[in-house]
N, C-alpha and C. Protein backbone atom coordinates (compact mmCIF):
# COMPACT_ATOMS: atom_id res chain seq x y z
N UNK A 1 -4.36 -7.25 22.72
CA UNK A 1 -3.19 -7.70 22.01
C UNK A 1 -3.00 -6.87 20.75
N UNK A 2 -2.07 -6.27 20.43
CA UNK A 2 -1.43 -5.77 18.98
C UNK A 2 -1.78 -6.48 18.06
N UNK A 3 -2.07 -6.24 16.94
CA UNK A 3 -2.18 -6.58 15.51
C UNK A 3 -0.72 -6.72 15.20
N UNK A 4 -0.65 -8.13 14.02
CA UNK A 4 0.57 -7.70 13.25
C UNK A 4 0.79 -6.93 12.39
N UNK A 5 1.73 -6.24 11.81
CA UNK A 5 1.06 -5.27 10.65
C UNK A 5 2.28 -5.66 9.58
N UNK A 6 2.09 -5.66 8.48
CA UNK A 6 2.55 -6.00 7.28
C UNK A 6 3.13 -4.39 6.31
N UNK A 7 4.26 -4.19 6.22
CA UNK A 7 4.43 -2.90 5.09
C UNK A 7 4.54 -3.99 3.44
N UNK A 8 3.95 -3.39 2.73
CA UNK A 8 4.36 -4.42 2.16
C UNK A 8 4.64 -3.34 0.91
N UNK A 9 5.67 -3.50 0.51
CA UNK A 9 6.84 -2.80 -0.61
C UNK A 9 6.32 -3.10 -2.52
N UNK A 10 5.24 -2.27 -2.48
CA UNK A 10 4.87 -3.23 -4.30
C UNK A 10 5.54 -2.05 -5.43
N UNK A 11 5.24 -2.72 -6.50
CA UNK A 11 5.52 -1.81 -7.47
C UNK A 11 6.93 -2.57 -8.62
N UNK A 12 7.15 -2.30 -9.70
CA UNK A 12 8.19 -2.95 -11.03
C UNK A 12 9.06 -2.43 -11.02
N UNK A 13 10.15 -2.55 -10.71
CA UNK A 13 11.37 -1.89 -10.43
C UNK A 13 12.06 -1.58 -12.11
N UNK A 14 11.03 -2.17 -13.16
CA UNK A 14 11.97 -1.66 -14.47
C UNK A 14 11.21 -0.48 -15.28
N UNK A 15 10.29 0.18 -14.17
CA UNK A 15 9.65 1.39 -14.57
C UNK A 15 9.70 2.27 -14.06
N UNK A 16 10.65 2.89 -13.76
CA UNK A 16 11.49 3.72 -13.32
C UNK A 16 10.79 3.97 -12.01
N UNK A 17 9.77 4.78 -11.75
CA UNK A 17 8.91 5.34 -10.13
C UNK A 17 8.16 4.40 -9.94
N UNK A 18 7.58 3.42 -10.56
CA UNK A 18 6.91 2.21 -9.92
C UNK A 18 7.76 1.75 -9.22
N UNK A 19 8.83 1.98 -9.27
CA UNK A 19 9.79 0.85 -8.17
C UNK A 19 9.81 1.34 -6.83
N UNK A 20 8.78 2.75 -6.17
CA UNK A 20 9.16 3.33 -5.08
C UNK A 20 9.11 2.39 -3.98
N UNK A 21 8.50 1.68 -4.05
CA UNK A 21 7.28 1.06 -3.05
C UNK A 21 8.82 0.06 -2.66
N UNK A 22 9.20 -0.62 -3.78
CA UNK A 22 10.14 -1.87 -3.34
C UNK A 22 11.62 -0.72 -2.79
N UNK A 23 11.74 0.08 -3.26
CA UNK A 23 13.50 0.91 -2.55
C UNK A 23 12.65 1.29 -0.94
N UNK A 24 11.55 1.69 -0.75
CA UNK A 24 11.59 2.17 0.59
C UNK A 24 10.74 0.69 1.10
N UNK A 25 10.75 -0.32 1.12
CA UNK A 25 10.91 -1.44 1.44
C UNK A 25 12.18 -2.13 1.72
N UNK A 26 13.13 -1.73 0.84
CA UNK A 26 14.59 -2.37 1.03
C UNK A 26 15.27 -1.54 2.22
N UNK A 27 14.80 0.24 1.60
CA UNK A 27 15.39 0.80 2.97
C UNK A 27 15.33 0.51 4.41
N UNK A 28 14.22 0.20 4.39
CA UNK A 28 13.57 -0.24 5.82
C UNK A 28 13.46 -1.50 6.55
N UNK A 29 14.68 -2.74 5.51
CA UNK A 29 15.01 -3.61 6.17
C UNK A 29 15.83 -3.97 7.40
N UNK A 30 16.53 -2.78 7.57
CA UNK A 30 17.14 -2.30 8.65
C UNK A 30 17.16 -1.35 10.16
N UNK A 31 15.48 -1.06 9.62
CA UNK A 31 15.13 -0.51 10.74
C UNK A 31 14.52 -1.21 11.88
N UNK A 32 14.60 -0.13 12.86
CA UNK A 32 14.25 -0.98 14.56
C UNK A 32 12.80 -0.62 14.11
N UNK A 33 11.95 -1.73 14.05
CA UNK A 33 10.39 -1.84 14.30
C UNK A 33 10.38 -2.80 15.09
N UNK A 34 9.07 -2.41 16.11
CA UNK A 34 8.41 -3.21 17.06
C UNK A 34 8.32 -4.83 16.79
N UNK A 35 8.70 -6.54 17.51
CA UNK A 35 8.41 -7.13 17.01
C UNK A 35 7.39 -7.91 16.28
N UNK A 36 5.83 -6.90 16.33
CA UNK A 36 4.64 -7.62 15.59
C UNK A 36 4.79 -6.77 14.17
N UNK A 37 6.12 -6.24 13.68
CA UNK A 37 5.79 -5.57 12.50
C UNK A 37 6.78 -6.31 11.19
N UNK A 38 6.36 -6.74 9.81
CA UNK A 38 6.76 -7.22 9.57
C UNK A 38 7.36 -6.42 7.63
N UNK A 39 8.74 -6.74 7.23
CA UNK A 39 8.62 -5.76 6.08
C UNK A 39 8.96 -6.66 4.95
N UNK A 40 8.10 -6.69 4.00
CA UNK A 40 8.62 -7.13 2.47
C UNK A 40 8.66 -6.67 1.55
N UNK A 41 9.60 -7.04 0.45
CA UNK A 41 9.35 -6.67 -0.62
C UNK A 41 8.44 -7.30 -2.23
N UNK A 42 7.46 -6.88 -2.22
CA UNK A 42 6.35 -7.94 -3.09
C UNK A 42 6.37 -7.85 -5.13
N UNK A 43 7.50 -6.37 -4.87
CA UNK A 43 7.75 -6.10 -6.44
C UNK A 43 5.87 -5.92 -7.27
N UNK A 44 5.71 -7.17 -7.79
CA UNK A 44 4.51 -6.94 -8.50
C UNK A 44 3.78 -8.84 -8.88
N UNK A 45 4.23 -9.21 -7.60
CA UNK A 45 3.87 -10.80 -6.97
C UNK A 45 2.44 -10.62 -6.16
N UNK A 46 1.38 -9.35 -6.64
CA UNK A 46 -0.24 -9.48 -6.09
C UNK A 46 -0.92 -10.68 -5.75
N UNK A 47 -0.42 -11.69 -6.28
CA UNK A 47 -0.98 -12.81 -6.24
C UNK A 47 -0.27 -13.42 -4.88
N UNK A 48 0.81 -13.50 -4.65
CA UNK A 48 1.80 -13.55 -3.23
C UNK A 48 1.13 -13.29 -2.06
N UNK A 49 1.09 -11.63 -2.19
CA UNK A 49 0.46 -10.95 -1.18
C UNK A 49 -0.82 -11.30 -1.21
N UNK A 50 -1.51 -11.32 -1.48
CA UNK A 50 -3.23 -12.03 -1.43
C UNK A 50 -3.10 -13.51 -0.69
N UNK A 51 -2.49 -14.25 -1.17
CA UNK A 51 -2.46 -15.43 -0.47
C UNK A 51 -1.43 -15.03 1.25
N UNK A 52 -0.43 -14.04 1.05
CA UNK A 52 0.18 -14.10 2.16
C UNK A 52 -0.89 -13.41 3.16
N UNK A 53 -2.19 -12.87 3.26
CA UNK A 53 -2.86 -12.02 4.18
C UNK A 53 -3.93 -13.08 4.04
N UNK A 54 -4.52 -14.16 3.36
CA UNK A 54 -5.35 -15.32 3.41
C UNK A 54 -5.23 -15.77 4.89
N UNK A 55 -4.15 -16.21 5.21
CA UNK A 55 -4.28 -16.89 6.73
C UNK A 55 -4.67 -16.06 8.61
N UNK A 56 -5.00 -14.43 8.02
CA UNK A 56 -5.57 -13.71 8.91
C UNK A 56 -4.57 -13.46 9.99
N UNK A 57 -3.35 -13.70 9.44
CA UNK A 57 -1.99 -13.25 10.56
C UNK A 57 -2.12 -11.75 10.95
N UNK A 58 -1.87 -11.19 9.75
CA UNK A 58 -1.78 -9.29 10.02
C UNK A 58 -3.05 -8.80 10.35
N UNK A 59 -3.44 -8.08 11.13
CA UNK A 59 -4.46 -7.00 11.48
C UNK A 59 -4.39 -6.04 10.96
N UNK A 60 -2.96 -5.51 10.57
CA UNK A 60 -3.07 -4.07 9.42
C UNK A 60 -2.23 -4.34 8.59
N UNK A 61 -2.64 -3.63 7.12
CA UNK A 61 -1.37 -4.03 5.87
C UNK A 61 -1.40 -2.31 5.50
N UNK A 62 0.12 -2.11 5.17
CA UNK A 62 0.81 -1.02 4.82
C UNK A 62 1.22 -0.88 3.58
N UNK A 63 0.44 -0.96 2.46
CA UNK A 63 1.17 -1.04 1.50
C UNK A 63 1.99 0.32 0.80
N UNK A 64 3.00 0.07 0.33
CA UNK A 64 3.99 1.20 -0.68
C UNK A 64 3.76 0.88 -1.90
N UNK A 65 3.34 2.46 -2.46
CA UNK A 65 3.50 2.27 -3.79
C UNK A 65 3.53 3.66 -4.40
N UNK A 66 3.73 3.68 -6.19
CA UNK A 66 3.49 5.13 -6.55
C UNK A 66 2.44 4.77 -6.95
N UNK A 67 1.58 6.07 -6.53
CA UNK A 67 0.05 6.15 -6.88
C UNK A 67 0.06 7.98 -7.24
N UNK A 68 -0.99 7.63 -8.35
CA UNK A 68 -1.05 9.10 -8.63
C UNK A 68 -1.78 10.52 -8.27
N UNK A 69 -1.58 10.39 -6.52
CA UNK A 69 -1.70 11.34 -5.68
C UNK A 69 -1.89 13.00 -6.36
N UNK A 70 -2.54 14.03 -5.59
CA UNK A 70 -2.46 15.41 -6.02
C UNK A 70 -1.26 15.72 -5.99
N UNK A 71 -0.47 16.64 -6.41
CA UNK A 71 0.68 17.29 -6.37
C UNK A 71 1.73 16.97 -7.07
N UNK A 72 2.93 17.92 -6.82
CA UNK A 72 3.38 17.30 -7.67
C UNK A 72 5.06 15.73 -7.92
N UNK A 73 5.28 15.64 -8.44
CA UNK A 73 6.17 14.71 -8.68
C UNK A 73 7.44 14.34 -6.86
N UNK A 74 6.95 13.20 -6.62
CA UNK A 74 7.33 13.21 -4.97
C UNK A 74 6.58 13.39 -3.69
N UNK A 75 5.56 13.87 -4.42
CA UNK A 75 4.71 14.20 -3.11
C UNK A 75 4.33 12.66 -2.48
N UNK A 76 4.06 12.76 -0.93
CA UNK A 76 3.72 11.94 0.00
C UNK A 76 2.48 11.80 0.47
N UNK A 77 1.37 10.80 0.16
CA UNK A 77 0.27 10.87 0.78
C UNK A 77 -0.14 9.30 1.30
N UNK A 78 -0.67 9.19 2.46
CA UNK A 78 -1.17 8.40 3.29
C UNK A 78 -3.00 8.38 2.94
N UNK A 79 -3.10 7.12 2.67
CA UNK A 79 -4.66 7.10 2.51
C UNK A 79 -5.02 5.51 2.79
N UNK A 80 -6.06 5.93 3.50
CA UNK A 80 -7.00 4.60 4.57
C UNK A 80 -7.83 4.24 3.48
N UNK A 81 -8.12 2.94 3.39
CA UNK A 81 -8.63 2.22 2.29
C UNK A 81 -9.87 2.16 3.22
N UNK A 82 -11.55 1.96 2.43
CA UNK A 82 -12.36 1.54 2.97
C UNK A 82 -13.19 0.32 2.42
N UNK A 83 -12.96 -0.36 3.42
CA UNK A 83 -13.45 -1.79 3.44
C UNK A 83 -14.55 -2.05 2.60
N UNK A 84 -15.86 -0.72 3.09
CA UNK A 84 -16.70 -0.72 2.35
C UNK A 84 -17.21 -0.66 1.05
N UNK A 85 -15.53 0.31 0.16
CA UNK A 85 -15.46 0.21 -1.33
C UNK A 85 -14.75 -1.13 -1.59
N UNK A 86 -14.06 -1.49 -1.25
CA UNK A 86 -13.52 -2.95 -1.81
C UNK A 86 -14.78 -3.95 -1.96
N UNK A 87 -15.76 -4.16 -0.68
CA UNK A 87 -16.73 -4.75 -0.98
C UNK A 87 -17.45 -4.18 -1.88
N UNK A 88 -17.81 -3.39 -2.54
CA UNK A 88 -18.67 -2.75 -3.59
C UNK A 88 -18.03 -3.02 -4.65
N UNK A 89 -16.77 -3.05 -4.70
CA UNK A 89 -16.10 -3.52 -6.01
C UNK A 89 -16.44 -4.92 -6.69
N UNK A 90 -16.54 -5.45 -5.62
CA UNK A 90 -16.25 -7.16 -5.50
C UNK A 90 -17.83 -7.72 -5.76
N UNK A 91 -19.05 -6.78 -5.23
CA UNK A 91 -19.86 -7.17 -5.14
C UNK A 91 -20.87 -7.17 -6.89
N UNK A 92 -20.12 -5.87 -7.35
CA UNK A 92 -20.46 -5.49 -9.06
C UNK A 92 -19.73 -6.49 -9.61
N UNK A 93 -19.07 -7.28 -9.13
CA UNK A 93 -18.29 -8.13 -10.84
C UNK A 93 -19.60 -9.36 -10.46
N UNK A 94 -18.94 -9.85 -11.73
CA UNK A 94 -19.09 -11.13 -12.21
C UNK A 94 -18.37 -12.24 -12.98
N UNK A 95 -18.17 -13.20 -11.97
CA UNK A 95 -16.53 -13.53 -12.83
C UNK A 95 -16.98 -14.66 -13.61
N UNK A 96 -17.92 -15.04 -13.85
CA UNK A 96 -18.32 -15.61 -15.44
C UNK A 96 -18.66 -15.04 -16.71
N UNK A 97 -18.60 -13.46 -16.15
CA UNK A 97 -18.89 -12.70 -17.22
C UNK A 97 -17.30 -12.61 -17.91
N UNK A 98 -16.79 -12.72 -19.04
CA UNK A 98 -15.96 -12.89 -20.10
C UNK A 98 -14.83 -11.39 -19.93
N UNK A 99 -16.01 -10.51 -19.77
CA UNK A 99 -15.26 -9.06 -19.85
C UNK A 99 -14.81 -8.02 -18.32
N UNK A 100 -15.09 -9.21 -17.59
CA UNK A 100 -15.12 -8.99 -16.10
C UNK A 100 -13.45 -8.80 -16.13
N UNK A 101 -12.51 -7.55 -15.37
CA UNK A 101 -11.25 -7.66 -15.91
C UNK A 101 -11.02 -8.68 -14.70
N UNK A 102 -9.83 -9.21 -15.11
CA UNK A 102 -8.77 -10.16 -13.51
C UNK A 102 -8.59 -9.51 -12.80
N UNK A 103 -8.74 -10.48 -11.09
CA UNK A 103 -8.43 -9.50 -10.00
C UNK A 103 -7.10 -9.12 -10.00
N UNK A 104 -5.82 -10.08 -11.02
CA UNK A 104 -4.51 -9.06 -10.33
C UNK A 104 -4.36 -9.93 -12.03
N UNK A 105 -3.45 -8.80 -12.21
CA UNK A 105 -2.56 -9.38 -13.76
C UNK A 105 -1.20 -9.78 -12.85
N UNK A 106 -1.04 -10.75 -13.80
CA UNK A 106 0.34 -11.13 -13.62
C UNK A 106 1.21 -10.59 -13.68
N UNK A 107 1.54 -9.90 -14.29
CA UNK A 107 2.41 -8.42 -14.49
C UNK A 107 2.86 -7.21 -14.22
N UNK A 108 1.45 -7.06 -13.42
CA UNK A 108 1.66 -5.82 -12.68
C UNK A 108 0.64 -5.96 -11.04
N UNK A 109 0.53 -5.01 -10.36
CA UNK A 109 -0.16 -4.70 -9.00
C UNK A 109 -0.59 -3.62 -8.88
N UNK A 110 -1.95 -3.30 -8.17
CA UNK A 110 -2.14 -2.59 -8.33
C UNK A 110 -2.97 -2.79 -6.84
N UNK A 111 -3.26 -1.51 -5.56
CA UNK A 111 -3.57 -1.96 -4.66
C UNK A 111 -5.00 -2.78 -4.32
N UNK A 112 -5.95 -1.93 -4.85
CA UNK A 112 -7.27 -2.42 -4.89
C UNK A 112 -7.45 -3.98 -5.54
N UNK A 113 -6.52 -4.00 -6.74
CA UNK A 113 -6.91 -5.48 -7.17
C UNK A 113 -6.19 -6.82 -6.16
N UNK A 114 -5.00 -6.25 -5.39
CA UNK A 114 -4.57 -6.82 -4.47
C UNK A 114 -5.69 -7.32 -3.11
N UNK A 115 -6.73 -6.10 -2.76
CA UNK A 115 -7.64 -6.19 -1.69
C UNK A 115 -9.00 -6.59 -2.38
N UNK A 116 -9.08 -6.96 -3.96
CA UNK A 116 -10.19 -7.42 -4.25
C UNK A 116 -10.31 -9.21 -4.45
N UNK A 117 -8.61 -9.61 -4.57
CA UNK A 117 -8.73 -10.72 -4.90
C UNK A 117 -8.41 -11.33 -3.73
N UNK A 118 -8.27 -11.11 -2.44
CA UNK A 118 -7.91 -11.43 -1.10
C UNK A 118 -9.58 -11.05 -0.55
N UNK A 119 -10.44 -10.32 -0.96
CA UNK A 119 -11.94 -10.92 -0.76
C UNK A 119 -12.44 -11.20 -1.73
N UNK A 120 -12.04 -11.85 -2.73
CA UNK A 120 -12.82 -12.94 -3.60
C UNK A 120 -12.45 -13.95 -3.33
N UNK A 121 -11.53 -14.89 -2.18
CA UNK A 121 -10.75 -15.60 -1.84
C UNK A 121 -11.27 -15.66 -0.95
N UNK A 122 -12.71 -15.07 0.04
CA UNK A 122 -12.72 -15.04 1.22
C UNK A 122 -11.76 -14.39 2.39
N UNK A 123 -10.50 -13.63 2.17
CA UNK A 123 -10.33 -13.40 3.36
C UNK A 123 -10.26 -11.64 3.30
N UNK A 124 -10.07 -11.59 4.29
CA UNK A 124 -10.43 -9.81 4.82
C UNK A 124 -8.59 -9.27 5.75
N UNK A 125 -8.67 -7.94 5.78
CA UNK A 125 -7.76 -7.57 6.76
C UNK A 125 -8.56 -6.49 7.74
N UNK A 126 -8.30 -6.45 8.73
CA UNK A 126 -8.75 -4.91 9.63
C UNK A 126 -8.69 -3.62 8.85
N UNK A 127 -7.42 -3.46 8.63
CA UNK A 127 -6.90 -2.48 8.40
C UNK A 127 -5.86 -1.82 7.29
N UNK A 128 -6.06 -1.08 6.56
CA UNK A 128 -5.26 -0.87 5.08
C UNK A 128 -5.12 0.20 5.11
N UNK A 129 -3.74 0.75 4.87
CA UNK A 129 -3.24 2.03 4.88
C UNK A 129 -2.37 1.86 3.78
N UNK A 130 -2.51 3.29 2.43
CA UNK A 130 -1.84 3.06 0.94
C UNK A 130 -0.55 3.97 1.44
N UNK A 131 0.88 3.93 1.46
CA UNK A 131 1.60 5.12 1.54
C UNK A 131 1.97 5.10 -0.20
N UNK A 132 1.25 6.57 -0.76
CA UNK A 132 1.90 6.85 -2.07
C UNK A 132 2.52 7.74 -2.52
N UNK A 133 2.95 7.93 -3.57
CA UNK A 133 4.12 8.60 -3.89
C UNK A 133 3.80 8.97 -5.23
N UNK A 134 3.55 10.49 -5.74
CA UNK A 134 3.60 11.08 -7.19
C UNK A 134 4.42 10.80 -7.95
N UNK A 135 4.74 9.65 -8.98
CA UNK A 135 5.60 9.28 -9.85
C UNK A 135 5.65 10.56 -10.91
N UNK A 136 6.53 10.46 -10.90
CA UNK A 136 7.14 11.57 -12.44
C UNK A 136 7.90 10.95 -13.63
N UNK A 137 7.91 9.63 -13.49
CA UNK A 137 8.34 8.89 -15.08
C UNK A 137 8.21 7.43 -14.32
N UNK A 138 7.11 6.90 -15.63
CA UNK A 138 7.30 4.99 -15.57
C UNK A 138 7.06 5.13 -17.02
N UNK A 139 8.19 4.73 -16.73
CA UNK A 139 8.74 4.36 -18.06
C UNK A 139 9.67 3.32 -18.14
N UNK A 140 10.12 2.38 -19.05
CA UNK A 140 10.96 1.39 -19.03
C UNK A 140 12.40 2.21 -18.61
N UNK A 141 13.17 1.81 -17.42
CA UNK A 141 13.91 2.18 -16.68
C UNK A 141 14.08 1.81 -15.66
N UNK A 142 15.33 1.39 -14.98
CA UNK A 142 15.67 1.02 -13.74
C UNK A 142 16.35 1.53 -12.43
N UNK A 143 15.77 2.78 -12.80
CA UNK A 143 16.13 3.77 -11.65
C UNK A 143 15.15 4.54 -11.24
N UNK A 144 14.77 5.05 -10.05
CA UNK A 144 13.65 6.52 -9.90
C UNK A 144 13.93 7.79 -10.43
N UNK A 145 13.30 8.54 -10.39
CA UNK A 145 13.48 10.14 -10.58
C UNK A 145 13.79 10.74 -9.86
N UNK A 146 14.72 11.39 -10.01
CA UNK A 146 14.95 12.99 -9.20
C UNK A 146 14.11 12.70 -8.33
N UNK A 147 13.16 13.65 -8.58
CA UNK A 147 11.91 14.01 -7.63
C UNK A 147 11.33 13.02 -6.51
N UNK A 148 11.24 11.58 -7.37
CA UNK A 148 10.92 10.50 -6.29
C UNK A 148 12.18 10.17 -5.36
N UNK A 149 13.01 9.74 -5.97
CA UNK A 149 14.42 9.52 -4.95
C UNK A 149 14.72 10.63 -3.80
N UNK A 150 14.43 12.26 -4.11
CA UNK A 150 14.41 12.96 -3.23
C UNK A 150 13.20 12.64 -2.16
N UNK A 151 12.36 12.13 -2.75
CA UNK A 151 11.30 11.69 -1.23
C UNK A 151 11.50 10.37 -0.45
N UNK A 152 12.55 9.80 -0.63
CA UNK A 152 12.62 8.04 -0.18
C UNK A 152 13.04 8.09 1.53
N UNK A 153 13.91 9.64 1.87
CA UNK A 153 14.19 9.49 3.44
C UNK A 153 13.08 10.06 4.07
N UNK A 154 12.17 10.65 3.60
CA UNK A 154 10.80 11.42 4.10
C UNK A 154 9.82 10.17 4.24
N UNK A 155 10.24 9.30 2.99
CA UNK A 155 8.87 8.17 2.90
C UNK A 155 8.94 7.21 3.60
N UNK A 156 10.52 6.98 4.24
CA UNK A 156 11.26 5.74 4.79
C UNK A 156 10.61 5.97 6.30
N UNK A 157 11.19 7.34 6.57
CA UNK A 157 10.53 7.69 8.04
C UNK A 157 8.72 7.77 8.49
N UNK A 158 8.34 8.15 7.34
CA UNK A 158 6.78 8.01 7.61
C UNK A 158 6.32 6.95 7.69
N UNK A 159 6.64 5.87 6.78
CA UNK A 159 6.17 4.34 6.66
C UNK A 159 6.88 4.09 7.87
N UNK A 160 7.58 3.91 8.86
CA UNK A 160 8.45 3.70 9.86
C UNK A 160 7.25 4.19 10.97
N UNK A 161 7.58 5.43 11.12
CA UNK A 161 6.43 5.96 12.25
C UNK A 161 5.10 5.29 12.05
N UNK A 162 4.27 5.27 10.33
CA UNK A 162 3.27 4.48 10.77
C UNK A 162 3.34 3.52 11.15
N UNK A 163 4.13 2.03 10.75
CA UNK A 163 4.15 1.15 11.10
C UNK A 163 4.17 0.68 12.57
N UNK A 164 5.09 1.70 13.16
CA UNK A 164 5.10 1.44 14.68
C UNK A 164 4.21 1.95 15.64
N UNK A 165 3.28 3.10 15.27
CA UNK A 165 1.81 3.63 15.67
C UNK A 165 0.95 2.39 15.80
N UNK A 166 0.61 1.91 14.64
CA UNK A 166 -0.19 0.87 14.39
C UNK A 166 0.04 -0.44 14.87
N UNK A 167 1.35 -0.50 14.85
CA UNK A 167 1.80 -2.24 15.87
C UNK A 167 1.35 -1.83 17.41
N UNK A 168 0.97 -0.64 17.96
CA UNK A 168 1.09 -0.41 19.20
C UNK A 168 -0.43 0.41 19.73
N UNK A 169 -0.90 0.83 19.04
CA UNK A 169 -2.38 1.48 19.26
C UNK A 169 -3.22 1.08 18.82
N UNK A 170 -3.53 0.19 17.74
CA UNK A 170 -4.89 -0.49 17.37
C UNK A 170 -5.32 -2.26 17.64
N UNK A 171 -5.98 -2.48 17.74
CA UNK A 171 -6.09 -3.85 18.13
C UNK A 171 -6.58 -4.83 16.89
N UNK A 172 -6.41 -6.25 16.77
CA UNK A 172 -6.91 -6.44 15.39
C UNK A 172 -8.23 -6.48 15.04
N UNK A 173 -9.34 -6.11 16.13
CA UNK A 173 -10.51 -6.26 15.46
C UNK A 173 -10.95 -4.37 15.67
N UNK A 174 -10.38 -3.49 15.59
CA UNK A 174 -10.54 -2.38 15.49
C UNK A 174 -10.49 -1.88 14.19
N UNK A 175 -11.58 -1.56 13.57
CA UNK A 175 -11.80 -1.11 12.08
C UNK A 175 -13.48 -0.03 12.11
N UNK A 176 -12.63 0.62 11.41
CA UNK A 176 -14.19 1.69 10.96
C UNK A 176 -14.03 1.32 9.60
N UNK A 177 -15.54 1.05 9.42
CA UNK A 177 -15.42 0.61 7.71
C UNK A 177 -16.57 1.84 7.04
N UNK A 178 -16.82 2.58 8.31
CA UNK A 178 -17.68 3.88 7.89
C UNK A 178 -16.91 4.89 7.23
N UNK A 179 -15.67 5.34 7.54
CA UNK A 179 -14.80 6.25 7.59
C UNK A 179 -13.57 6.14 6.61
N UNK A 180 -12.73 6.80 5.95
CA UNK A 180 -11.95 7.13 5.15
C UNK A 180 -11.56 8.54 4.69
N UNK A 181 -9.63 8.43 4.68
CA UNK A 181 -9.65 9.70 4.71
C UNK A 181 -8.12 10.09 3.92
N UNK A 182 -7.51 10.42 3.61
CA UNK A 182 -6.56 10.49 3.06
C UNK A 182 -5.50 11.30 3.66
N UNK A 183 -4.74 11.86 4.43
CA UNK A 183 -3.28 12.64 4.56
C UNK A 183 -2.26 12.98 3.49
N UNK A 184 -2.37 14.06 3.23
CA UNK A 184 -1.20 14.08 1.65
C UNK A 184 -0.02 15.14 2.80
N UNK A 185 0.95 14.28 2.47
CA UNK A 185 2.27 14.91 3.10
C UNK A 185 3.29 15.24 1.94
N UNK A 186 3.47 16.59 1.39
CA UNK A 186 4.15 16.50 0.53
C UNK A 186 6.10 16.30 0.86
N UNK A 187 6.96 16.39 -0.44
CA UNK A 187 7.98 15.99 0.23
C UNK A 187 8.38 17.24 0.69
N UNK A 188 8.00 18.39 1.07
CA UNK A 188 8.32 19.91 1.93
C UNK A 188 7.85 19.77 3.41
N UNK A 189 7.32 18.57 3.74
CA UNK A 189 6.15 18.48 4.92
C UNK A 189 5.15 19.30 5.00
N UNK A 190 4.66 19.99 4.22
CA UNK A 190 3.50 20.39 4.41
C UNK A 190 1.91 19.84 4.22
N UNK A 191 1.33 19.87 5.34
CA UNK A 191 0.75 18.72 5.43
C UNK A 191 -1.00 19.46 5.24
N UNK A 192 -1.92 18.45 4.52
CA UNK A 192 -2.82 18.90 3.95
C UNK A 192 -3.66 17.39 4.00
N UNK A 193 -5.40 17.74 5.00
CA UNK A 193 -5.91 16.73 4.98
C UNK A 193 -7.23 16.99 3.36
N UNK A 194 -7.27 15.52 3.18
CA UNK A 194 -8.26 15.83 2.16
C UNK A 194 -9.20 13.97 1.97
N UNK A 195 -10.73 14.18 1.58
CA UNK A 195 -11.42 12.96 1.43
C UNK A 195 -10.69 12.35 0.44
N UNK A 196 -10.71 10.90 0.47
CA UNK A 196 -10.29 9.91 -1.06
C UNK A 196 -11.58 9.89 -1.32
């Protein structure tokens, strides 16, 4: 049986390239995806998404966001989260310790604290794939940049193709938690593998 898979659209839309994640989330409310694939927009509601992947529905989560990838301003990179660092994260805190930071601020999102407080909560996903994007201004502003807006039909179609790869070739208990790897697709397509 298919996994469901979740894109899930994060990022503050009043900082100018943090908002990538939620425009190629909106873009892609209109696209034909397979029916186990599902698209939202989560803005910077970490706390949402943690509880929305609690009930073990999705087998893979897709998240969008700008992350500050190699290259430069726009660039496209795909990177597989490993299970095994989230648990290492989770396993160093101590949340009676005072200076231990919060798993998600209220304010903002950030992916890892999203996948740390969804296993401090007990629950897990299969599978996590980051699609990010080289911001070139967050800054208080309610628009993207140049540079990012020129990557939103490159990013729309990649998050698209993955999503529908993954609703259709992996199963939900299929996970390597040995392995991790990153794909940086810039917005020229030139494509360049490299370790996270």
């Amino acid at each position: 049986m298919s996994p469901r898979v979740l894109v899930a659209g994060i990022g503050n839309i009043f900082l100018g390239d943090d908002g990538f994640g939620v425009e190629v989330a909106r873009r892609m409310a209109t696209a034909e995806l397979p029916d186990n694939v599902d698209v939202a927009d989560y803005g910077i509601r970490g706390v949402h998404l943690a509880y929305e992947l609690l009930d073990g529905r999705y087998g893979v989560l897709i998240m969008v966001d700008a992350v500050p990838v190699e290259g430069e301003p726009g660039t496209l990179a795909v990177i597989e989260v490993d299970a095994a660092a989230v648990d290492d994260i989770v396993a160093g805190l101590d949340p009676s310790d005072p200076l231990t930071p919060p798993a998600v601020d209220g304010h903002g999102m950030h992916p890892m604290a999203v996948l740390r407080l969804l296993r401090q909560l007990g629950g897990e996903i299969g599978r996590v794939l980051v699609v990010g994007c080289r911001p070139a201004v967050i800054d208080e502003r309610m628009e993207l940049s140049e540079r990012v807006r020129a990557a939103l039909d490159e990013a729309v179609a990649l998050v698209t193709d993955l999503a529908r790869d993954e609703a259709t070739t992996h199963s939900a208990t299929t996970h390597s938690a040995t392995t991790h790897s990153a794909t940086t697709h810039s917005a020229t397509t030139d494509v360049e593998s490299t370790h996270a």
